[in-house]
Protein backbone atom coordinates (compact mmCIF):
# COMPACT_ATOMS: atom_id res chain seq x y z
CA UNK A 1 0.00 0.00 0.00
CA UNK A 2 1.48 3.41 -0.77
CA UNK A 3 1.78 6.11 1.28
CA UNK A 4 -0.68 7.90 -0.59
CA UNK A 5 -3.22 5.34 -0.21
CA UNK A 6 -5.64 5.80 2.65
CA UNK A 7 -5.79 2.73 5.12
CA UNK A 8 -8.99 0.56 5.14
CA UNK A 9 -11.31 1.71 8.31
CA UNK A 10 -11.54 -1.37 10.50
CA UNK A 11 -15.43 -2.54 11.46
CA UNK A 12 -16.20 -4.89 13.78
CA UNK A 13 -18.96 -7.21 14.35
CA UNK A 14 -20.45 -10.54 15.79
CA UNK A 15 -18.66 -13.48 13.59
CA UNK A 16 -19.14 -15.10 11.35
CA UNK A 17 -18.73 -12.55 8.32
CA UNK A 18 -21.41 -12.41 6.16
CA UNK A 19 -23.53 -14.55 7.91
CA UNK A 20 -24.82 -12.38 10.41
CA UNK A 21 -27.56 -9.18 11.01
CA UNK A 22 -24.78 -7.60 12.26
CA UNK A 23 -22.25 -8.31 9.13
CA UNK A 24 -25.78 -6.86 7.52
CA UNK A 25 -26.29 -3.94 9.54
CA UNK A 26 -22.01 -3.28 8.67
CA UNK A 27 -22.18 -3.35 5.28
CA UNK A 28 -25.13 -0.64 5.45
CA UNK A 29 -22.94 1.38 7.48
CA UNK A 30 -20.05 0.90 5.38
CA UNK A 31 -22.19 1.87 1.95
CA UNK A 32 -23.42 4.98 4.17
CA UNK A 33 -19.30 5.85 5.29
CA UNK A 34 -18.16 5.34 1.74
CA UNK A 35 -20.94 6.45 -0.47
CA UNK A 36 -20.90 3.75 -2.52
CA UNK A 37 -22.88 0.54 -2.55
CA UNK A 38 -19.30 -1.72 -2.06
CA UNK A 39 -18.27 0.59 0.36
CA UNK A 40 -17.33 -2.67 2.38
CA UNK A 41 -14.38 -2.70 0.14
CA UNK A 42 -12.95 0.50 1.95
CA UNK A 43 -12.91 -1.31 5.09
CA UNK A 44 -11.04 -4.14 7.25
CA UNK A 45 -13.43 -6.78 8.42
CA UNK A 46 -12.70 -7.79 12.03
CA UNK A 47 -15.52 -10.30 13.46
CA UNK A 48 -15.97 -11.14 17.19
CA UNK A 49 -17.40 -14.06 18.89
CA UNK A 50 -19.59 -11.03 21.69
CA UNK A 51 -20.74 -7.62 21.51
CA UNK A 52 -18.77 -7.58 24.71
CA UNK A 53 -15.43 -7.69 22.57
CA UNK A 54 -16.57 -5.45 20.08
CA UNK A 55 -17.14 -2.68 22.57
CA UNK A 56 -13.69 -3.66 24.30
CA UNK A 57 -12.26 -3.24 20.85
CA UNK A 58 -13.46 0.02 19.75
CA UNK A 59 -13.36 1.59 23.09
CA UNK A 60 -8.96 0.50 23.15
CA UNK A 61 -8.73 1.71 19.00
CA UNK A 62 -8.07 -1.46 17.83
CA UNK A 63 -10.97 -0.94 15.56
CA UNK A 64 -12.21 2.49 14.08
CA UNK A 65 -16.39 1.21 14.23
CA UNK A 66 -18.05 -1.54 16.23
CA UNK A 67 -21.73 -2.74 15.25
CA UNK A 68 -23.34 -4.05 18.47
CA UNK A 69 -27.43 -4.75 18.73
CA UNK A 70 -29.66 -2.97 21.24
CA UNK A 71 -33.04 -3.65 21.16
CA UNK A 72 -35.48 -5.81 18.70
CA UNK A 73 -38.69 -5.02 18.63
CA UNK A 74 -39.98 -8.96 19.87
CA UNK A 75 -37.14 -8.89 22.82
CA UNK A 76 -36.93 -5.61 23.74
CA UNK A 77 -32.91 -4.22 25.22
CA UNK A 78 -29.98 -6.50 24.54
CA UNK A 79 -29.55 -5.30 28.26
CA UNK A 80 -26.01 -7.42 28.25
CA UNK A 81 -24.86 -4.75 25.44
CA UNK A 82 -25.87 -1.46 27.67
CA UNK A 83 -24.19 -3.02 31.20
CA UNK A 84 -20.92 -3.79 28.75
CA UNK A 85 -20.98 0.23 27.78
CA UNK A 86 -22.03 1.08 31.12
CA UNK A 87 -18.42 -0.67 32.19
CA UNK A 88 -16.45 2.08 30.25
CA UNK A 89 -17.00 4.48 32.80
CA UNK A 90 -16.40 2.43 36.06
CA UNK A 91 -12.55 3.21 37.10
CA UNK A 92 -10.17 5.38 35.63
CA UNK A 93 -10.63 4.26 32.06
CA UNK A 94 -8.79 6.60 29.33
CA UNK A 95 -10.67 6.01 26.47
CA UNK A 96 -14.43 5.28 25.83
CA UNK A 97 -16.97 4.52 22.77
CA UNK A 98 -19.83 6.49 21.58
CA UNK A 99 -22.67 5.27 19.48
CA UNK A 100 -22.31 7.49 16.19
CA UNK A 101 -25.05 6.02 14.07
CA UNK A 102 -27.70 3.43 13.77
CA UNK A 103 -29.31 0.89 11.46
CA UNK A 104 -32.57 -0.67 11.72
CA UNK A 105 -32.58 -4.13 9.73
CA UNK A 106 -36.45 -6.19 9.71
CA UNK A 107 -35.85 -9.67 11.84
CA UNK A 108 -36.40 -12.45 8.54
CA UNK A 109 -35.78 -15.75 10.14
CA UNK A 110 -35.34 -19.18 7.66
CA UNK A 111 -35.26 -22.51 8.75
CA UNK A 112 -32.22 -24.09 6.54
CA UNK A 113 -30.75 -27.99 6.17
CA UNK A 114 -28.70 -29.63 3.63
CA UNK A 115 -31.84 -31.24 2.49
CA UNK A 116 -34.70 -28.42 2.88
CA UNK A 117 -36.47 -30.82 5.26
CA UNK A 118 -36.47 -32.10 8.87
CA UNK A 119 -35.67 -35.96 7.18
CA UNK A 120 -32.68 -36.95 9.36
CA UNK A 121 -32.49 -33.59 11.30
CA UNK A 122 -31.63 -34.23 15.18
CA UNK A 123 -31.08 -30.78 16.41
CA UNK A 124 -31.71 -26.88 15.32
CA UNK A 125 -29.48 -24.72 16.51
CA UNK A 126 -29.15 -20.57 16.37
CA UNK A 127 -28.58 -17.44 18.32
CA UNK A 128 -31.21 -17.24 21.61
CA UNK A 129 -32.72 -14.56 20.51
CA UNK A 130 -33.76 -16.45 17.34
CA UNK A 131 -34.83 -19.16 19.24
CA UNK A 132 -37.10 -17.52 21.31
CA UNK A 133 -38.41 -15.43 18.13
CA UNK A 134 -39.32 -18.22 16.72
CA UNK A 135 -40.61 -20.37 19.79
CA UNK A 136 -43.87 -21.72 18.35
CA UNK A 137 -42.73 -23.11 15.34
CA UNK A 138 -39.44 -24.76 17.25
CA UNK A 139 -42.27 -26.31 20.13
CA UNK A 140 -44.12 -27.69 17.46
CA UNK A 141 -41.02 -29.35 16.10
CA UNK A 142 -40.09 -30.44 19.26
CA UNK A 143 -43.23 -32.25 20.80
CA UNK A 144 -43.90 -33.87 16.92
CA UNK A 145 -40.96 -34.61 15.87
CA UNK A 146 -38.75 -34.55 19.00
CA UNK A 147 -35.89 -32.51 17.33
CA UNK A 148 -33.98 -30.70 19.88
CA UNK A 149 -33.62 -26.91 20.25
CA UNK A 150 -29.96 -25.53 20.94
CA UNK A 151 -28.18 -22.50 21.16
CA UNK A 152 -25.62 -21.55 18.99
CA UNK A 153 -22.98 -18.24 19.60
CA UNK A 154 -25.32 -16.93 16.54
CA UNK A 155 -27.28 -17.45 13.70
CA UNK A 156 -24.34 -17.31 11.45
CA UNK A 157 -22.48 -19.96 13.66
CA UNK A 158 -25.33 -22.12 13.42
CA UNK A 159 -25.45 -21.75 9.63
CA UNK A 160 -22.04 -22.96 9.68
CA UNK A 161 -22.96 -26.07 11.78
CA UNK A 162 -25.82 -27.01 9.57
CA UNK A 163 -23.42 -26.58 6.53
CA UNK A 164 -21.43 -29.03 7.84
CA UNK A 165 -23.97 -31.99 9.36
CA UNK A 166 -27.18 -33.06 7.71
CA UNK A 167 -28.13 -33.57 11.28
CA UNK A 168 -28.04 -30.20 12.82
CA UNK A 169 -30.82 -27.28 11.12
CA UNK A 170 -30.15 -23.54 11.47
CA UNK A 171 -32.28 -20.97 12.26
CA UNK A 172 -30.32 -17.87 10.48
CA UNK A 173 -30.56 -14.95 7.90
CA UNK A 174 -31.38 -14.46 4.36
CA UNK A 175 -28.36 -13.59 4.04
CA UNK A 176 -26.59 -16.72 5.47
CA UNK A 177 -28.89 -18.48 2.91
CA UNK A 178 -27.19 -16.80 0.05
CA UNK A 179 -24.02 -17.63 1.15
CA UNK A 180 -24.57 -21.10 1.42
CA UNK A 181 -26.96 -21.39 -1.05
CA UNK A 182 -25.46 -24.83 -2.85
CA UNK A 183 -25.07 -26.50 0.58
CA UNK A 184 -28.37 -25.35 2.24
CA UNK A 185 -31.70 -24.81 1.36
CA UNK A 186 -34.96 -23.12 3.09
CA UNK A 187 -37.62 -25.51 4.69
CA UNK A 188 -40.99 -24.71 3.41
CA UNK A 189 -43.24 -24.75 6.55
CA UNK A 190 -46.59 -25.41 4.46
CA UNK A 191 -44.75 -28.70 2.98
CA UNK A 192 -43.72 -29.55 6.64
CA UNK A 193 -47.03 -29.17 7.80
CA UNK A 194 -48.80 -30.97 5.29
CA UNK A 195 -46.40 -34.11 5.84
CA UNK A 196 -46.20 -33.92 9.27
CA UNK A 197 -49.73 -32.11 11.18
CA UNK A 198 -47.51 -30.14 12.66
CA UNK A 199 -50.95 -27.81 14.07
CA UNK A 200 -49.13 -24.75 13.14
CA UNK A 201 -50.83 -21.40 13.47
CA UNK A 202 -49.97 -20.34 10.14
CA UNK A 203 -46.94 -21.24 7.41
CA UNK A 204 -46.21 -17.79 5.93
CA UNK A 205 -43.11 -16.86 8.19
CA UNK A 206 -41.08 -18.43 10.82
CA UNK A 207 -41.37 -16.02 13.66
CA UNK A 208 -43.74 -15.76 15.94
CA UNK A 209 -44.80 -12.33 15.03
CA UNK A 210 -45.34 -11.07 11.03
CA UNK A 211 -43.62 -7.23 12.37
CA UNK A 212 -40.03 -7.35 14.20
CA UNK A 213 -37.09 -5.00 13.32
CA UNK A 214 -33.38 -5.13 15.22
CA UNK A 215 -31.72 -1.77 16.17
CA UNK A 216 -28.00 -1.73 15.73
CA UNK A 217 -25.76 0.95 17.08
CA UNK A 218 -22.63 1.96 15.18
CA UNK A 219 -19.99 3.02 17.77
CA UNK A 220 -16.77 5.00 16.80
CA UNK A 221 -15.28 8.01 17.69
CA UNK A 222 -16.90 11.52 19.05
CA UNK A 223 -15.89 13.37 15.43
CA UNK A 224 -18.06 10.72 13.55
CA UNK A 225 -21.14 12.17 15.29
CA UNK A 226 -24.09 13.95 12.82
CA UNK A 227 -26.66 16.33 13.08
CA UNK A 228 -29.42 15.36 10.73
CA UNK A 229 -31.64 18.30 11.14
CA UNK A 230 -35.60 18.39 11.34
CA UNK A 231 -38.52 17.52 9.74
CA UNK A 232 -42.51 18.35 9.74
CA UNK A 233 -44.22 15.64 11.21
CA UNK A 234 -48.01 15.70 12.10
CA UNK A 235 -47.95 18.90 12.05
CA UNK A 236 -44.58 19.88 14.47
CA UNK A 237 -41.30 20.21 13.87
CA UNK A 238 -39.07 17.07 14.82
CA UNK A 239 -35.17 16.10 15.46
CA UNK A 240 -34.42 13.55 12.77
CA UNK A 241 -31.79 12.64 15.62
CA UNK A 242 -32.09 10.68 18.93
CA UNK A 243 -29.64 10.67 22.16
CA UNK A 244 -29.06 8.00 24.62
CA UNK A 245 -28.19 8.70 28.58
CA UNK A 246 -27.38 6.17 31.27
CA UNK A 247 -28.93 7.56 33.90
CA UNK A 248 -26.45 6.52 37.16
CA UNK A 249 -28.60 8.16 40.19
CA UNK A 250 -28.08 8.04 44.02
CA UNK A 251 -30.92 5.04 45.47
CA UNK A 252 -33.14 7.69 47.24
CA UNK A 253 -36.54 8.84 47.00
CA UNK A 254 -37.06 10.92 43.98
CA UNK A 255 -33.79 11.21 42.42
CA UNK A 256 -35.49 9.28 39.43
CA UNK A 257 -38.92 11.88 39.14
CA UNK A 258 -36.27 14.65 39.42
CA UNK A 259 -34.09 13.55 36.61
CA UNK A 260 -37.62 12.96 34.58
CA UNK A 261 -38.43 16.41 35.51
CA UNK A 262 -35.34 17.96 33.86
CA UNK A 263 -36.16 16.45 30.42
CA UNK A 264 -39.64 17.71 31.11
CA UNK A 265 -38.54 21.12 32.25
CA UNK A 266 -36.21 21.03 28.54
CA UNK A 267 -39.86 19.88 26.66
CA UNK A 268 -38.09 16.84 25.23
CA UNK A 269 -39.70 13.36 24.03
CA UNK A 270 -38.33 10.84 25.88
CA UNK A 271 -38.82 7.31 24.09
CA UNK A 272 -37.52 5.20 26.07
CA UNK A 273 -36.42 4.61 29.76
CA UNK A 274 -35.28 1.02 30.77
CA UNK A 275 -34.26 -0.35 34.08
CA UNK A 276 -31.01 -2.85 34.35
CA UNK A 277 -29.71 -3.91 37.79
CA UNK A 278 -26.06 -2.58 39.30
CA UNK A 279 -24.16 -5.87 39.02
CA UNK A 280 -22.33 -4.42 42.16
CA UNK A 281 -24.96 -3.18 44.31
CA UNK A 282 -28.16 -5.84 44.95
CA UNK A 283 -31.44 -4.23 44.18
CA UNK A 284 -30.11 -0.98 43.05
CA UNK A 285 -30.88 -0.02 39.08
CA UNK A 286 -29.27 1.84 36.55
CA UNK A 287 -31.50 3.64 33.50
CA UNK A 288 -31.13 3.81 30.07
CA UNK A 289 -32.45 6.76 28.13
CA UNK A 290 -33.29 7.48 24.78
CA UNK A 291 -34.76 11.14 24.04
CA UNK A 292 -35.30 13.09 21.18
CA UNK A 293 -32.41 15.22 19.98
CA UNK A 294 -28.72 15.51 19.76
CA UNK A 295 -26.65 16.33 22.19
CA UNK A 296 -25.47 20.23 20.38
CA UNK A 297 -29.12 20.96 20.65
CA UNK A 298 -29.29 23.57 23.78
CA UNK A 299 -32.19 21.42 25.26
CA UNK A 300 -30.64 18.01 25.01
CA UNK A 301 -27.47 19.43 26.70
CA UNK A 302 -29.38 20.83 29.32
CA UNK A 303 -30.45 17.75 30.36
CA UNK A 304 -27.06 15.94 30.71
CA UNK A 305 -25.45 19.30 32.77
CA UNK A 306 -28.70 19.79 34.57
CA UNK A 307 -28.96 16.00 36.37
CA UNK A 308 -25.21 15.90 36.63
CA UNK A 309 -24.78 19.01 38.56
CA UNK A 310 -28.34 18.06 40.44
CA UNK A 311 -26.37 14.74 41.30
CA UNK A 312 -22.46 15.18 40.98
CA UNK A 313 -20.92 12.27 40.73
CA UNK A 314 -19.93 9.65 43.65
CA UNK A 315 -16.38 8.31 44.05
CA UNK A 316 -15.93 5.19 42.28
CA UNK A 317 -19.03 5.41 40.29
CA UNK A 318 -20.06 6.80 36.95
CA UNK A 319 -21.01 10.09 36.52
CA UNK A 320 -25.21 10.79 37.06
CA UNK A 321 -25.75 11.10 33.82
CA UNK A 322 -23.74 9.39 31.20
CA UNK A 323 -24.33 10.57 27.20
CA UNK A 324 -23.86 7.38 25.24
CA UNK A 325 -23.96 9.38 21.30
CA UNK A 326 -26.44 10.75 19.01
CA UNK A 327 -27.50 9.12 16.02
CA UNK A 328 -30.56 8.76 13.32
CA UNK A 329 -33.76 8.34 14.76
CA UNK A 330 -34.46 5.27 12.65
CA UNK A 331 -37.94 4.69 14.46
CA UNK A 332 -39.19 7.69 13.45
CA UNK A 333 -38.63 7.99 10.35
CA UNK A 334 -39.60 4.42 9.76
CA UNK A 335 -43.39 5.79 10.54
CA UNK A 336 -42.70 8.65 8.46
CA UNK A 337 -42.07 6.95 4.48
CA UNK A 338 -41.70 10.08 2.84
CA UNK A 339 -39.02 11.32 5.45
CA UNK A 340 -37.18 8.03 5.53
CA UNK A 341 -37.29 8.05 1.95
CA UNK A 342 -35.58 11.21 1.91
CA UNK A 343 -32.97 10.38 4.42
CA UNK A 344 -31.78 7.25 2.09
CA UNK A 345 -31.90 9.51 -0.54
CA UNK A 346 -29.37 11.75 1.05
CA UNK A 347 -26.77 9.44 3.13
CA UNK A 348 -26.76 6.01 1.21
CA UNK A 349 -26.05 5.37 -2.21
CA UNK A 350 -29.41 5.90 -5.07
CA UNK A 351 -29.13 1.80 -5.55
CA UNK A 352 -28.73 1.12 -2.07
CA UNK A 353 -31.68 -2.15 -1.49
CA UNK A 354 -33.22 -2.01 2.10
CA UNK A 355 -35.66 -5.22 1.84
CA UNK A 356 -38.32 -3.63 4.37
């Protein structure tokens, strides 16, 4: 490589490439960095076998973006991913992470085998979060047929596994599919059922539920950060961005309707506030906050001076109120199509293909 040549960004993500939502959710971001549709090409691969690593990772520099997941809309918060971010800011650490962008990807779950049925198949394996997605289909399977249910490190483990053994299935992505398309092939539920009187409520999907989508955070550094402006929505004028907190407050009455009363004071949405428990404390909680806004916007940095100087921070604990990043309010403008269709327009490439 010459000296002239820039060096490839390196993005990390859960392993195995290409066979993963996350690899997915990468190769979005990477099309979005570059501004091309094989902007993966401009960047170094590096997969990990947890989010935990890939938040070690980028928080050290040993990779310029990590792709973690969040939340999913049939699971809720990937609460292991906030307490792993939450860690940054126990101790004296010297660097930290912030969450730069985000990518929503729709949760499409395929049964797979090396035969495209269940003939032979002792054991379906995937991520738990599959798993569970998919729970009534994989009962079925297992009181009719008495194939086992496993966990794999993730779906594109599992599709691995199945590649390799006629007797394990996989529960993974479209995109897995592809990959392996001339060793594995997609299980048609209405042909299972109709062999088998399986009793399944319906044959169209896998999942339990027909509407799921998977948030995934991009993390980098601070100077990656974006304002995307506003918008008309219903009538008012909206932040196309979105800000996460962890709130950190002292276990005494009212410190949480206080802190709630500073984003109210500020006339801020708040979207989301979710309880996880302080690993080092029994029966104490930690919050983490999403509201409306970025963090330039006066309001939004009201809120993060006015609960930490409300609460100053405690020796060996994190500070009151922790900012996480600021990124694209991907929920939103998923309601809004004409808005979301705009924001494509402007940060991804023309023949970018979303699939939603």
């Amino acid at each position: 490589m010459s000296e002239s040549t820039p060096k490839p960004k390196r993005i990390g993500f859960l392993r195995p490439a290409r066979l993963t939502n996350g690899y997915t959710a990468a190769t979005r971001f990477a099309a979005h960095h570059a501004g091309r549709i094989d902007g993966m090409d401009a960047f170094t691969p590096v997969p990990f076998a947890s989010h935990a690593e890939v938040i070690a990772a980028q928080a050290r520099g040993d990779i310029d973006f990590g792709v973690i997941a969040i939340e999913n809309t049939l699971d809720g918060i990937i609460v292991e991913c906030v307490k792993d971010l939450e860690r940054l800011f126990e101790g004296n650490q010297t660097r930290r992470t912030w969450v730069v962008w985000e990518e929503l990807l729709p949760i499409q779950h395929f049964l797979m085998t090396q035969s495209g049925t269940l003939d032979g198949v002792e054991a379906i394996r995937s991520h738990h979060s599959a798993v569970r997605q998919c729970s009534k289909v994989l009962q079925r399977l297992k009181d009719h047929l008495n194939i086992r249910v496993e966990q794999a490190e993730s779906t594109g483990a599992a599709t691995v596994e199945a590649a390799n053994d006629p007797t394990i299935g996989a529960i993974a992505s479209r995109e897995a599919l592809d990959v392996y398309s001339d060793r594995l092939r997609a299980v048609d539920l209405a042909v299972l059922e109709r062999d088998h009187q399986l009793g399944l409520e319906q044959t169209e999907r896998l999942s339990d539920y027909a509407n799921g989508f998977t948030r995934f955070w991009i993390l980098g550094d601070e100077r990656h950060l974006k304002e995307l402006g506003t918008a008309k929505l219903n009538g008012a004028e909206h932040t196309l961005n979105k800000t996460c907190f962890l709130f950190n407050l002292p276990n005494e009455t009212g410190t949480l309707h206080e802190a709630l009363g500073i984003i109210r004071q500020q006339n801020i949405f708040l979207s989301i506030i979710y309880p996880f428990p302080r690993v080092e404390r029994d029966f104490e909680y930690m919050f983490f906050v999403e509201v409306e806004g970025h963090i330039h916007d006066e309001a939004v940095r009201a809120v993060l001076e006015g609960i930490n100087a409300t609460y100053p921070q405690r020796p060996d604990s994190p500070p009151s109120c922790v900012w996480l990043g600021s990124f694209p309010n991907t929920e939103l403008l998923k309601q809004h199509p004409e808005h979301q269709r705009a924001f494509r327009d402007r940060y991804y490439p023309k023949e970018m293909k979303w699939g939603d």
